[in-house]
N, C-alpha and C. Protein backbone atom coordinates (compact mmCIF):
# COMPACT_ATOMS: atom_id res chain seq x y z
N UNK A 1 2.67 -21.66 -5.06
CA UNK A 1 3.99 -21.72 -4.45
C UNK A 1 4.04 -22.99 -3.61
N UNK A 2 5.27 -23.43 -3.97
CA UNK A 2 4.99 -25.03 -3.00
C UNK A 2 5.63 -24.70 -1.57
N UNK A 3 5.20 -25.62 -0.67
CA UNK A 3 5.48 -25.29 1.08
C UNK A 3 6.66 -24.88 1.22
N UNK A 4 7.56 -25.55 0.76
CA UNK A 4 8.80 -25.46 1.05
C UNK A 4 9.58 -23.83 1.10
N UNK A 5 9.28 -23.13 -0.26
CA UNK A 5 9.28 -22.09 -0.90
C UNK A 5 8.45 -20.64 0.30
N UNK A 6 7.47 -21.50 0.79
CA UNK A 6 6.51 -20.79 1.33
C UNK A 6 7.53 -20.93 2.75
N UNK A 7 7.95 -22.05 3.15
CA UNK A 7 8.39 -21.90 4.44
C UNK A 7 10.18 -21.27 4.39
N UNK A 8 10.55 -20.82 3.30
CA UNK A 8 11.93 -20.17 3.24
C UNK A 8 11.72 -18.76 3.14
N UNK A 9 10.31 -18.12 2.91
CA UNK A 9 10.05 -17.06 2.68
C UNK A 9 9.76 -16.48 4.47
N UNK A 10 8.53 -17.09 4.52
CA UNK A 10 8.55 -16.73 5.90
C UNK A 10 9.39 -16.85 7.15
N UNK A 11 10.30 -17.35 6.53
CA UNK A 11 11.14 -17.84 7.85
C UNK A 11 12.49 -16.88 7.40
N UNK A 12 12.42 -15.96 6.15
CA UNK A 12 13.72 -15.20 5.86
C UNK A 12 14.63 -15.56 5.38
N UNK A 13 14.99 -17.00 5.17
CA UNK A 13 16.18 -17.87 5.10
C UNK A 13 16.69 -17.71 3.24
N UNK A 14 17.59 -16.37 3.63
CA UNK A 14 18.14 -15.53 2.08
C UNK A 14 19.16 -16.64 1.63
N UNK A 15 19.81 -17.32 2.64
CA UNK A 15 20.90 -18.46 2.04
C UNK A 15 20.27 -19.94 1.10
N UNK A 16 18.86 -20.21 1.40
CA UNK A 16 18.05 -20.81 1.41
C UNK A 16 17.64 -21.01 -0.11
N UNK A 17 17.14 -19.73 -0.43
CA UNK A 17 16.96 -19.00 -1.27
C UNK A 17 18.02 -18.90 -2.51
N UNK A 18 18.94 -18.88 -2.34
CA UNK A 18 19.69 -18.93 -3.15
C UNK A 18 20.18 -20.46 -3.36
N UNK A 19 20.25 -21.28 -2.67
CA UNK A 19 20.74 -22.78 -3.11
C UNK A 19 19.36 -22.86 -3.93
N UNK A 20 18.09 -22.44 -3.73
CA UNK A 20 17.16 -22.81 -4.78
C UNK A 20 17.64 -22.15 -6.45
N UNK A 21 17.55 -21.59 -6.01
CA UNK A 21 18.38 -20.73 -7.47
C UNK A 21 19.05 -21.59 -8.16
N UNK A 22 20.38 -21.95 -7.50
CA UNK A 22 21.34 -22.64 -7.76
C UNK A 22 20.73 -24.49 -8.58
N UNK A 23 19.50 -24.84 -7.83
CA UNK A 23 19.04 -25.55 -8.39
C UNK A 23 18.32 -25.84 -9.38
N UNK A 24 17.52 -24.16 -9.77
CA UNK A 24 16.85 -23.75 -10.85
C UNK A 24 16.97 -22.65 -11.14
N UNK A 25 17.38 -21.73 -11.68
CA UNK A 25 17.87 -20.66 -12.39
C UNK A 25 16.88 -19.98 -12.91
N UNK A 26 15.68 -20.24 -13.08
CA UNK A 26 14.30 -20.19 -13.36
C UNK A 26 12.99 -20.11 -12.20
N UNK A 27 13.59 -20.67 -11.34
CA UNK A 27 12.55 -20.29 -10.26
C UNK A 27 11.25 -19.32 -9.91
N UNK A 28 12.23 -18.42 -10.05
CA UNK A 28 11.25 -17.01 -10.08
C UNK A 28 10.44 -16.50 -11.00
N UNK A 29 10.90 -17.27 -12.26
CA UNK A 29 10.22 -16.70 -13.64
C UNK A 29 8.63 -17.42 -13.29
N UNK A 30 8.43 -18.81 -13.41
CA UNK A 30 6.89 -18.85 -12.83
C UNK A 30 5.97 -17.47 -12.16
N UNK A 31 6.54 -16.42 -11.19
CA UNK A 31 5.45 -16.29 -10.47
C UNK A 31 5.59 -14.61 -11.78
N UNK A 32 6.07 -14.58 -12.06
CA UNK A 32 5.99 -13.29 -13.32
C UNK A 32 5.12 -14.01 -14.42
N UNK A 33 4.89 -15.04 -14.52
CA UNK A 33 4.10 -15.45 -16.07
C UNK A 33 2.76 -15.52 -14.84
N UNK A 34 2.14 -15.40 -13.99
CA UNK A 34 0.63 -15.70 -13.46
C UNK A 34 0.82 -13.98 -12.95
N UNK A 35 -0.67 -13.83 -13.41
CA UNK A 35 -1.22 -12.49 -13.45
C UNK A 35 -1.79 -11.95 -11.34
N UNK A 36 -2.00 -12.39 -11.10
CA UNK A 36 -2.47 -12.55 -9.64
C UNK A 36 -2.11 -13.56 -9.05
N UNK A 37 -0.74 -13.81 -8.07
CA UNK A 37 -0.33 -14.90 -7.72
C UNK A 37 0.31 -14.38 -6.11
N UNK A 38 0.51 -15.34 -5.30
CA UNK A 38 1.59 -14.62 -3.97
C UNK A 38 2.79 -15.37 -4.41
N UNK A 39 3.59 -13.86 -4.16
CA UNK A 39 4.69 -14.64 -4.70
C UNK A 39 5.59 -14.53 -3.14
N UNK A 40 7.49 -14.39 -3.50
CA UNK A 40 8.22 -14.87 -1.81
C UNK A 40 7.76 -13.70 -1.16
N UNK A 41 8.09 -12.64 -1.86
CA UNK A 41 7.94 -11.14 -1.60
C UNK A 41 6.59 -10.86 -0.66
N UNK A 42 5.51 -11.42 -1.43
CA UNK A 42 4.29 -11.03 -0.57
C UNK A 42 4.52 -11.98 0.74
N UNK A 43 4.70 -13.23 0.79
CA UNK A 43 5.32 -13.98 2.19
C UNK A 43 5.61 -13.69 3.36
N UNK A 44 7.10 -12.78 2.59
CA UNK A 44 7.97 -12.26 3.27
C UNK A 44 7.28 -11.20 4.00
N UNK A 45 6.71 -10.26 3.36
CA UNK A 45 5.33 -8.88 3.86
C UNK A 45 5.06 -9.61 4.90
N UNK A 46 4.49 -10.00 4.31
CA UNK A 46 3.32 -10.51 5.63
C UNK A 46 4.09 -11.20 6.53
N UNK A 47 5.15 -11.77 6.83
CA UNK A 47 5.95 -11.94 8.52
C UNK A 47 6.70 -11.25 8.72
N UNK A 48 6.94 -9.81 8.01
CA UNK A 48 7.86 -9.11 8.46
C UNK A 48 9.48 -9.44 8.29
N UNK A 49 10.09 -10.69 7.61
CA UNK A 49 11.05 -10.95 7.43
C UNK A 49 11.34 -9.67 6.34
N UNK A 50 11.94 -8.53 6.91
CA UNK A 50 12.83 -7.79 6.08
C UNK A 50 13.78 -7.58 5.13
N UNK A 51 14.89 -8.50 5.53
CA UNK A 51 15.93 -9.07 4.92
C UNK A 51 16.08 -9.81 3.57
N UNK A 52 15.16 -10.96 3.76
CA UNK A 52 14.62 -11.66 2.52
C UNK A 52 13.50 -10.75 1.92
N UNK A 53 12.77 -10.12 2.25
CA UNK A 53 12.06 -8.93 1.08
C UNK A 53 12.96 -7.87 0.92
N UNK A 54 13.84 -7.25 1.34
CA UNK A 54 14.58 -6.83 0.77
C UNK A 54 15.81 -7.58 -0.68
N UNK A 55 15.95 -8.74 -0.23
CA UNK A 55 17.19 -9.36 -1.14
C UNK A 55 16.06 -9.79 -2.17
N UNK A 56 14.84 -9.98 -2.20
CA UNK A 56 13.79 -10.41 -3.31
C UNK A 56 13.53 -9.08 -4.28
N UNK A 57 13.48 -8.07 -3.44
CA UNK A 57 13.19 -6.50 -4.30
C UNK A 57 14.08 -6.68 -5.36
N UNK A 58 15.46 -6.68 -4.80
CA UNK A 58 16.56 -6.85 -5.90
C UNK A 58 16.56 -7.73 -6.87
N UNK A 59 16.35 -8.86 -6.42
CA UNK A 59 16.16 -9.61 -7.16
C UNK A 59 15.21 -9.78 -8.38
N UNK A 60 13.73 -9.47 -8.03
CA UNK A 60 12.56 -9.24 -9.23
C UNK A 60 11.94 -7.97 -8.64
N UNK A 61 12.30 -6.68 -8.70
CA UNK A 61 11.15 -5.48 -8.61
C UNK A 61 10.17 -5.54 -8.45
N UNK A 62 9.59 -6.68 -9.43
CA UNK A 62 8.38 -6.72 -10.22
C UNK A 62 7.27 -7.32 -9.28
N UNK A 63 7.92 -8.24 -8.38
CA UNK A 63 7.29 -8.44 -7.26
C UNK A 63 6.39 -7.86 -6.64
N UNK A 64 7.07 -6.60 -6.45
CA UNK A 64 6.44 -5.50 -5.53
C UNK A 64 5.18 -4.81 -5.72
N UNK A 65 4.83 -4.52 -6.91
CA UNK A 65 3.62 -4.05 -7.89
C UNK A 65 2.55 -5.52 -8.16
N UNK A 66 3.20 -6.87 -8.20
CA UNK A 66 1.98 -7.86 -8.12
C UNK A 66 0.93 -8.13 -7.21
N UNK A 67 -0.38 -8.39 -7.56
CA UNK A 67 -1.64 -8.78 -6.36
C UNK A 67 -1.52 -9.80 -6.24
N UNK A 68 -1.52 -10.51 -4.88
CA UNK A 68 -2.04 -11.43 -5.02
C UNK A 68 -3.52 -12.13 -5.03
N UNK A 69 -4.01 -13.33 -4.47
CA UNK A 69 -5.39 -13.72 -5.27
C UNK A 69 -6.41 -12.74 -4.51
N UNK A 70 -5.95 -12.08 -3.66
CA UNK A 70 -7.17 -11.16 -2.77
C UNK A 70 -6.86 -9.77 -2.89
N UNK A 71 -6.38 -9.33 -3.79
CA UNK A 71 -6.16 -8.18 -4.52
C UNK A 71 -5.23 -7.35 -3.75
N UNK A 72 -3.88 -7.78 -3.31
CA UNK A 72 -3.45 -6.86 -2.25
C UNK A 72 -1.25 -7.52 -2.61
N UNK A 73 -1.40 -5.97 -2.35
CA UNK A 73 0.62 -6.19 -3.06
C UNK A 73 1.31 -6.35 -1.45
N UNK A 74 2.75 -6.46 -1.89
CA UNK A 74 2.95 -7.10 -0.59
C UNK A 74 3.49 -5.72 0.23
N UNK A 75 3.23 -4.40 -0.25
CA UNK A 75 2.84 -3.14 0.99
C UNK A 75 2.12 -2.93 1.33
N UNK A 76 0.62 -3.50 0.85
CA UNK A 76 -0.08 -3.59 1.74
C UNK A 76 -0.52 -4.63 2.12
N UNK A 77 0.14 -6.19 2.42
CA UNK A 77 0.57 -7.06 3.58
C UNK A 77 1.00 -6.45 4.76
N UNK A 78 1.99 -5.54 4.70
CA UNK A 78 2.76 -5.25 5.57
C UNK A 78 2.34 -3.98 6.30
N UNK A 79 1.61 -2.92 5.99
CA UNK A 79 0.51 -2.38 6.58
C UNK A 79 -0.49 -2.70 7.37
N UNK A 80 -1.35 -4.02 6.53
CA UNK A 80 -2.24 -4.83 7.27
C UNK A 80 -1.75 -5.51 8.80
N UNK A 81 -0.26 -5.82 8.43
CA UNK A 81 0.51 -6.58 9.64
C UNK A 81 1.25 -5.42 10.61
N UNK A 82 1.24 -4.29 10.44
CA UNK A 82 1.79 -3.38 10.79
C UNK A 82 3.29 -3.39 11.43
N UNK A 83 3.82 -3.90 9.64
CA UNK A 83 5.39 -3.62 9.72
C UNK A 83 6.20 -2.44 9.32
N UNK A 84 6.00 -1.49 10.26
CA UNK A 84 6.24 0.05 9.80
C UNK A 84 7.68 0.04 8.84
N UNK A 85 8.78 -0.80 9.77
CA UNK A 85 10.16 -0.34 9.24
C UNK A 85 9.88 -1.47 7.60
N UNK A 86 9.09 -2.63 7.35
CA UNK A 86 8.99 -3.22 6.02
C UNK A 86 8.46 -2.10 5.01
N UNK A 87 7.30 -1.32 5.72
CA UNK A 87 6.32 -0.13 4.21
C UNK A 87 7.67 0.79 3.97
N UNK A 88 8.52 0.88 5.11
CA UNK A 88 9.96 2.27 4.73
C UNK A 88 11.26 1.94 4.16
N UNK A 89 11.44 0.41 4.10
CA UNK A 89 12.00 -0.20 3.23
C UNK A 89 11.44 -0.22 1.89
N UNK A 90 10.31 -0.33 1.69
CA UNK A 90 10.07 -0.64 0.34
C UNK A 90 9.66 1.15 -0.03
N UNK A 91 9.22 1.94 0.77
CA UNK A 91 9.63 3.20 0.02
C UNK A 91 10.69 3.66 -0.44
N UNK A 92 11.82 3.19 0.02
CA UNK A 92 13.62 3.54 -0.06
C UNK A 92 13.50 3.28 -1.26
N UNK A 93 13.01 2.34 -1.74
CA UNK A 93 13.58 1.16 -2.98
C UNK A 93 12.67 2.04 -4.13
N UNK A 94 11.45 2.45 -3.78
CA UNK A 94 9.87 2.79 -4.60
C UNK A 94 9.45 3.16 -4.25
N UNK A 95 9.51 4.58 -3.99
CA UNK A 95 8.31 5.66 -3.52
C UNK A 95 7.33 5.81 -4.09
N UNK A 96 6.91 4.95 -5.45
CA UNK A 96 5.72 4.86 -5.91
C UNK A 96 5.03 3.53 -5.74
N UNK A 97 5.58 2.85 -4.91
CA UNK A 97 5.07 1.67 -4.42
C UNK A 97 3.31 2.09 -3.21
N UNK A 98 3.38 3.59 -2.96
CA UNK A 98 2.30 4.14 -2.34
C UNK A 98 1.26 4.21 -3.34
N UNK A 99 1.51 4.38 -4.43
CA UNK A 99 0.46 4.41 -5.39
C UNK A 99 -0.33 2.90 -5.93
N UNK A 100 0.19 2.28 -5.59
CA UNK A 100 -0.56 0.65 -6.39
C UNK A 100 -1.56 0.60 -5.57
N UNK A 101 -2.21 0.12 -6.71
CA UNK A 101 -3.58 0.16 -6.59
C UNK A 101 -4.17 -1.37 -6.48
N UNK A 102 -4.58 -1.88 -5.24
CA UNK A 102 -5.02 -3.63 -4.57
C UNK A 102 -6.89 -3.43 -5.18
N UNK A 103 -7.21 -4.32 -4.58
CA UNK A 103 -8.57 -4.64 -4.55
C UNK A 103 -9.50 -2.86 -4.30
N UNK A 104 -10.44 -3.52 -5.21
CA UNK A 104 -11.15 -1.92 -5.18
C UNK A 104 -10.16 -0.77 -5.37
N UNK A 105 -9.28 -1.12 -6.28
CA UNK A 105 -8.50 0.37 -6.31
C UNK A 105 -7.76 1.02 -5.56
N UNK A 106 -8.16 0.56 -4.09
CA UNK A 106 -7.51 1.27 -2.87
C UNK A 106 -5.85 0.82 -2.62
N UNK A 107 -5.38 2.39 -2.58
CA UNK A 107 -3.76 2.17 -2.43
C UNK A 107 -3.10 2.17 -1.14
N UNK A 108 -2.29 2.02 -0.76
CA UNK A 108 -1.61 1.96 0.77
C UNK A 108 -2.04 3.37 1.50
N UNK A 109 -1.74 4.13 0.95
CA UNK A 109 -2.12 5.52 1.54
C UNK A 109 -3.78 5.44 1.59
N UNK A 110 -5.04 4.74 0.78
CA UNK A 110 -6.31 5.02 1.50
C UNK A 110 -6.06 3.96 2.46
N UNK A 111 -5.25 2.55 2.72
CA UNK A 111 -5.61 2.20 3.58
C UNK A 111 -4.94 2.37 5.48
N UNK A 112 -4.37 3.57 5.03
CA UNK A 112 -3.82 4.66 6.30
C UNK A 112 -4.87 5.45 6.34
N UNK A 113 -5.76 5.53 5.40
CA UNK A 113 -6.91 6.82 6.06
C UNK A 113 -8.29 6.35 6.16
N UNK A 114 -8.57 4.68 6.45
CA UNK A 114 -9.57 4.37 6.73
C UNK A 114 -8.89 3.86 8.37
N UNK A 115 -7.69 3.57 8.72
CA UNK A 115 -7.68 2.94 9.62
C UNK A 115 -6.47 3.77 10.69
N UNK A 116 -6.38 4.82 10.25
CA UNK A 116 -5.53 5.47 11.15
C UNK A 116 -4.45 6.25 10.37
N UNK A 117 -3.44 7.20 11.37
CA UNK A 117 -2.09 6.84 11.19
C UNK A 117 -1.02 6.22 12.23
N UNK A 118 -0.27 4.94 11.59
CA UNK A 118 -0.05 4.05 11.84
C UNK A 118 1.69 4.82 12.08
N UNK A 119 2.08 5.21 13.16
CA UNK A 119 3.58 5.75 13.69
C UNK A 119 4.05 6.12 12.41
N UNK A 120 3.00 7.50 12.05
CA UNK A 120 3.34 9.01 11.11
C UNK A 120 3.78 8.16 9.90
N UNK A 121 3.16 7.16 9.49
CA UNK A 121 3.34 6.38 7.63
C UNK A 121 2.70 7.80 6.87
N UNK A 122 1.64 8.32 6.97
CA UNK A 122 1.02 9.21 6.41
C UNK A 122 2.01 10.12 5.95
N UNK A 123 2.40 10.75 7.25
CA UNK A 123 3.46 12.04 6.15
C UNK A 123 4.45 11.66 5.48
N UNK A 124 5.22 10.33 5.74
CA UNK A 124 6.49 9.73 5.43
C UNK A 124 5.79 9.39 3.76
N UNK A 125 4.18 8.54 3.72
CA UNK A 125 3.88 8.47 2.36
C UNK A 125 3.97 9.51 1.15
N UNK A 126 2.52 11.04 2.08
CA UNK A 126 3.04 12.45 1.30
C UNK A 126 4.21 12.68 1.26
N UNK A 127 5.79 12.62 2.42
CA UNK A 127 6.48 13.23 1.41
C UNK A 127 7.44 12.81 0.24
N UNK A 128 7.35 11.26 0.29
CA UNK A 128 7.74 10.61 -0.92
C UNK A 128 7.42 10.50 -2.27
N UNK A 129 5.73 11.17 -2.14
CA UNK A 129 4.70 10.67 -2.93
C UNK A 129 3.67 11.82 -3.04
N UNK A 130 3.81 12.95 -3.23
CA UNK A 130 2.75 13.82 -2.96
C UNK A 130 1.56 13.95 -3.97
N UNK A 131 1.74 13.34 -5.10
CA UNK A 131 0.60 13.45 -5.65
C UNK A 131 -0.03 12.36 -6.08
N UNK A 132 0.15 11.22 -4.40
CA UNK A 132 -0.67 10.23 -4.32
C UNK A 132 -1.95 10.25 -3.72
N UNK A 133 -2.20 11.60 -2.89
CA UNK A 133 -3.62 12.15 -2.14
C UNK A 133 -4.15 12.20 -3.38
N UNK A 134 -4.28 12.10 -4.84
CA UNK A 134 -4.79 12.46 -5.98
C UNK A 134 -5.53 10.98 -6.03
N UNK A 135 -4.75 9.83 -5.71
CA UNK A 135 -5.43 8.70 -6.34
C UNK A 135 -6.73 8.56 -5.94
N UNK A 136 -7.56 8.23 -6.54
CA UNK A 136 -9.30 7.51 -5.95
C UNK A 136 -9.38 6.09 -6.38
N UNK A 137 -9.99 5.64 -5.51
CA UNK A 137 -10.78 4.27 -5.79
C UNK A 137 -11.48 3.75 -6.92
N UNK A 138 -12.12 2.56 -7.26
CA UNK A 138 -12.69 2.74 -8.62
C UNK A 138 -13.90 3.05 -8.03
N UNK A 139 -14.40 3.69 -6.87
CA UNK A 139 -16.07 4.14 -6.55
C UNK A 139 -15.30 6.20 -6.44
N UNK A 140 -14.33 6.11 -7.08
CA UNK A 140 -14.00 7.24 -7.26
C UNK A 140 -13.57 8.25 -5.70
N UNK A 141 -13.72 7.78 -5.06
CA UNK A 141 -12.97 7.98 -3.64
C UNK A 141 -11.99 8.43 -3.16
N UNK A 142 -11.50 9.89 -2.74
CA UNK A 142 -10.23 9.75 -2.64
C UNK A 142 -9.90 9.67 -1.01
N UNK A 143 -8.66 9.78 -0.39
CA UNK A 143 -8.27 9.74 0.30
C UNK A 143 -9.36 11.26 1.65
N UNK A 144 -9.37 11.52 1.10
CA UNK A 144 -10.42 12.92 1.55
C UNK A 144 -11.56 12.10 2.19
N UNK A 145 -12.35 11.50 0.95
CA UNK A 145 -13.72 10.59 1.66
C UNK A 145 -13.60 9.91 2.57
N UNK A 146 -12.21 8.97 2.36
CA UNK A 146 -12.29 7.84 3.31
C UNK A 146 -12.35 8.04 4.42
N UNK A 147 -10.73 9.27 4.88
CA UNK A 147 -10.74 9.51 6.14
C UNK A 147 -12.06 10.21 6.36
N UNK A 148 -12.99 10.69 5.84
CA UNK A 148 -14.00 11.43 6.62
C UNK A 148 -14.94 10.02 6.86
N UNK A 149 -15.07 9.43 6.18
CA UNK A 149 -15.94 8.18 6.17
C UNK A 149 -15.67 7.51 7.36
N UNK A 150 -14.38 7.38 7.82
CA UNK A 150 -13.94 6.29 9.42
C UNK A 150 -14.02 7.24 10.48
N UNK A 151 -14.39 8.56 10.06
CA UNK A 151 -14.04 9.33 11.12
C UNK A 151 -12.63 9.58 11.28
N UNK A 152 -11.43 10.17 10.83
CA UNK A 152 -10.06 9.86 11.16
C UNK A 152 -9.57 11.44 11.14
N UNK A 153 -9.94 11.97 12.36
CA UNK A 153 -9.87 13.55 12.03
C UNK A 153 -8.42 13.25 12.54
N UNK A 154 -7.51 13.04 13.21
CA UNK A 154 -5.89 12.97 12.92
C UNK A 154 -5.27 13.19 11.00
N UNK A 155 -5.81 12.27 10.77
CA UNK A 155 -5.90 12.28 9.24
C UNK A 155 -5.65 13.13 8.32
N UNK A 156 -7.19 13.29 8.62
CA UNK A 156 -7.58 14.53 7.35
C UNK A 156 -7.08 15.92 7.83
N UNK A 157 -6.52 15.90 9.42
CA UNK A 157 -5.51 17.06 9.59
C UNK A 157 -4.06 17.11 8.37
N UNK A 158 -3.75 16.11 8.52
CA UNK A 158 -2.73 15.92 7.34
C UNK A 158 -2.88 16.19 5.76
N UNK A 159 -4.04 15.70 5.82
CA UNK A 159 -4.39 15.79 4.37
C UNK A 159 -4.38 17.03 3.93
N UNK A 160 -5.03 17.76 4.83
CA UNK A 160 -5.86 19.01 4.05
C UNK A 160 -4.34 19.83 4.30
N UNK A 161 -3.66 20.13 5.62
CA UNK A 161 -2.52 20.64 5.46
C UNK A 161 -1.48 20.17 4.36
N UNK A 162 -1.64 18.91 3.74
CA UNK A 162 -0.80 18.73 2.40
C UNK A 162 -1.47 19.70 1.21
N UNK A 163 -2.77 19.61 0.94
CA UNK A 163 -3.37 19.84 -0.12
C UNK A 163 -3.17 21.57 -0.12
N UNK A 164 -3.43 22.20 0.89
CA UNK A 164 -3.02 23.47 0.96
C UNK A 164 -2.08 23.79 0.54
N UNK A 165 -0.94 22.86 0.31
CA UNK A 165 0.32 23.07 -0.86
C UNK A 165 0.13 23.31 -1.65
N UNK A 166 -1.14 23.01 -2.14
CA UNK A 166 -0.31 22.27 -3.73
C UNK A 166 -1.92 23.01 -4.43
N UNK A 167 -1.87 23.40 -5.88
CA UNK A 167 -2.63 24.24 -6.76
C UNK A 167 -4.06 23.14 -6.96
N UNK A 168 -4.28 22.29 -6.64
CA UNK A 168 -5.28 21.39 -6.41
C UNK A 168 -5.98 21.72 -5.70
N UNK A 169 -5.88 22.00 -4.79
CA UNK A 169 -6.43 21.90 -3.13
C UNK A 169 -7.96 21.69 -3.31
N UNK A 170 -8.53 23.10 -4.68
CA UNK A 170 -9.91 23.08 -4.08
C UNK A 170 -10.84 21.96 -5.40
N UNK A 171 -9.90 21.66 -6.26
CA UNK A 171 -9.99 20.41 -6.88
C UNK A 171 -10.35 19.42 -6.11
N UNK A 172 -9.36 19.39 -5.19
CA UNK A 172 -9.33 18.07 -3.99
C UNK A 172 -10.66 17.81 -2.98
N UNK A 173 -10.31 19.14 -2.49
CA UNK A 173 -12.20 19.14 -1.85
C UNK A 173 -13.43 19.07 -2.26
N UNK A 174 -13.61 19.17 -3.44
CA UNK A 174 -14.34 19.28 -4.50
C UNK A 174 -14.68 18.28 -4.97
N UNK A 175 -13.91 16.99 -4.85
CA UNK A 175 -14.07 15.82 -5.52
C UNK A 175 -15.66 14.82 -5.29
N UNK A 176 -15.90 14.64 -6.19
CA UNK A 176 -17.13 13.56 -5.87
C UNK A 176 -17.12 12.24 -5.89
N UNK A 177 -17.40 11.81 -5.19
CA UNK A 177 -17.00 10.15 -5.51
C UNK A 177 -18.55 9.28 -6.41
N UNK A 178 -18.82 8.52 -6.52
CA UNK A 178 -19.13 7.77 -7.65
C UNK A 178 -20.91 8.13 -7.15
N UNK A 179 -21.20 8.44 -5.95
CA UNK A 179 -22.62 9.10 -5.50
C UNK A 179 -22.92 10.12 -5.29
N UNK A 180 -21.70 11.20 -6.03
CA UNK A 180 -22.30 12.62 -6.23
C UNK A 180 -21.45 13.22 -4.92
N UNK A 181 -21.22 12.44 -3.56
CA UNK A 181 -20.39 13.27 -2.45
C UNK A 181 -19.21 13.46 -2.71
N UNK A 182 -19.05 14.69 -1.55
CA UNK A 182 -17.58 14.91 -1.54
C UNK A 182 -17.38 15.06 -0.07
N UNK A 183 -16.16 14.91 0.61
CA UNK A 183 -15.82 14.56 1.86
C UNK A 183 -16.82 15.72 2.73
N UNK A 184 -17.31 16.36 2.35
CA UNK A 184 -17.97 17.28 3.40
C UNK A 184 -19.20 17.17 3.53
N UNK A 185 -19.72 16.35 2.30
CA UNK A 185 -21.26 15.77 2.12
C UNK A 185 -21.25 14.59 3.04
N UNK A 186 -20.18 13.63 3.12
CA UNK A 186 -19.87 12.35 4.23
C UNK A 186 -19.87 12.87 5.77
N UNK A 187 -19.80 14.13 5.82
CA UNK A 187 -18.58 14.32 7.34
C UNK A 187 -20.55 15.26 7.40
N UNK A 188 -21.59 15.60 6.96
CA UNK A 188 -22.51 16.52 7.57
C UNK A 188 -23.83 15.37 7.32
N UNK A 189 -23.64 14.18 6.77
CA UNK A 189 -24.22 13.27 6.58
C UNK A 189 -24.02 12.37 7.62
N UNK A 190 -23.13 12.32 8.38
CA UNK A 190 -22.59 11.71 9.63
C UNK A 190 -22.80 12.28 10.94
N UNK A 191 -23.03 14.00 10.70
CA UNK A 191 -22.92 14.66 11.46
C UNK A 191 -21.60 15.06 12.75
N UNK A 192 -20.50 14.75 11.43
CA UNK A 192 -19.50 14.78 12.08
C UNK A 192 -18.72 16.11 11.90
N UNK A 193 -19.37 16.98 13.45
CA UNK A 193 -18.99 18.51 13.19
C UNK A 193 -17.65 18.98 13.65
N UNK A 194 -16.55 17.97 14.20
CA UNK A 194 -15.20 18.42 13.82
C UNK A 194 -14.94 18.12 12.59
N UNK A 195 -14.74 17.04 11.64
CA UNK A 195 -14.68 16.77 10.84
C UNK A 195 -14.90 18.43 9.64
């Protein structure tokens, strides 16, 4: 992406944006032909300019589901940056935008349960998305391990009260990740007896 591009993204400037258009009609098609690229969208994530990631959603969807070169879409830019009202915008638009899967597999929702919950994203994710507590990592991981892994007993209060919904549950607890554990083998291996 050249500076310029880079500095209309971060700076929000949707009028901006469109005289580029106007100059190339094609613009945007570049960052859809490269497989792992940042495109305005991820930019925009990451400073929180709302407005212009919103008028970009519309514009290419497709955005939203791309990695860029460090394996990460631009909801979870905006997680990392902790732009609560940007992750609830882009749920409005894609409530399965919780499910993409960045570097190592890990989706927006594990990276709420290695590092907290970040002003209640967690339940707002489950209830858009409930059978995204299902996804695992490619070390087979689900959301269960992690939070037991950081310690995030706020968390896995949530979790397990979701899973108790739903005909999974003891599926869910049950799960092993790629070394034979399952969140209760992590949490007595830690010796973490709330957990």
């Amino acid at each position: 992406m050249d500076q310029s591009f880079r500095t209309i993204s971060r700076s929000g400037d949707v009028s901006e944006l469109y005289r580029l258009i106007q100059r190339d009609g094609n613009i945007l098609r570049h960052f859809d032909e490269v497989e792992f690229i940042e495109t305005p969208l991820h930019v925009a994530a990451d400073a929180g300019c709302i407005g212009f990631a919103m008028e970009m959603m519309k514009l290419k969807p497709s955005f939203a589901r791309k990695l860029n070169q460090q394996g990460l879409s631009p909801i979870h830019l905006a997680l990392e940056k902790g732009h609560k009202e940007m992750v609830l915008r882009f749920l409005e638009i894609d409530k399965y935008l919780v499910r993409v899967r960045g570097k190592n597999g890990e989706t927006p929702l594990h990276y709420i349960c290695k590092v907290g919950n970040h002003a209640i994203l967690l339940d707002r994710f489950l209830k858009a998305c409930p059978d995204c507590i299902r996804d695992v990592t490619t070390e087979n991981r689900s959301a269960l391990h992690i939070a037991t892994e950081n310690n995030r007993l706020d968390v896995l209060q949530v979790l397990i009260r979701t899973l108790k919904k739903n005909n999974y549950y003891w599926e869910e607890l049950n799960r092993m990740d790629e070394h034979g554990n399952t969140a209760l083998h992590i949490a007595a291996s830690n010796n973490q007896t709330q957990v």
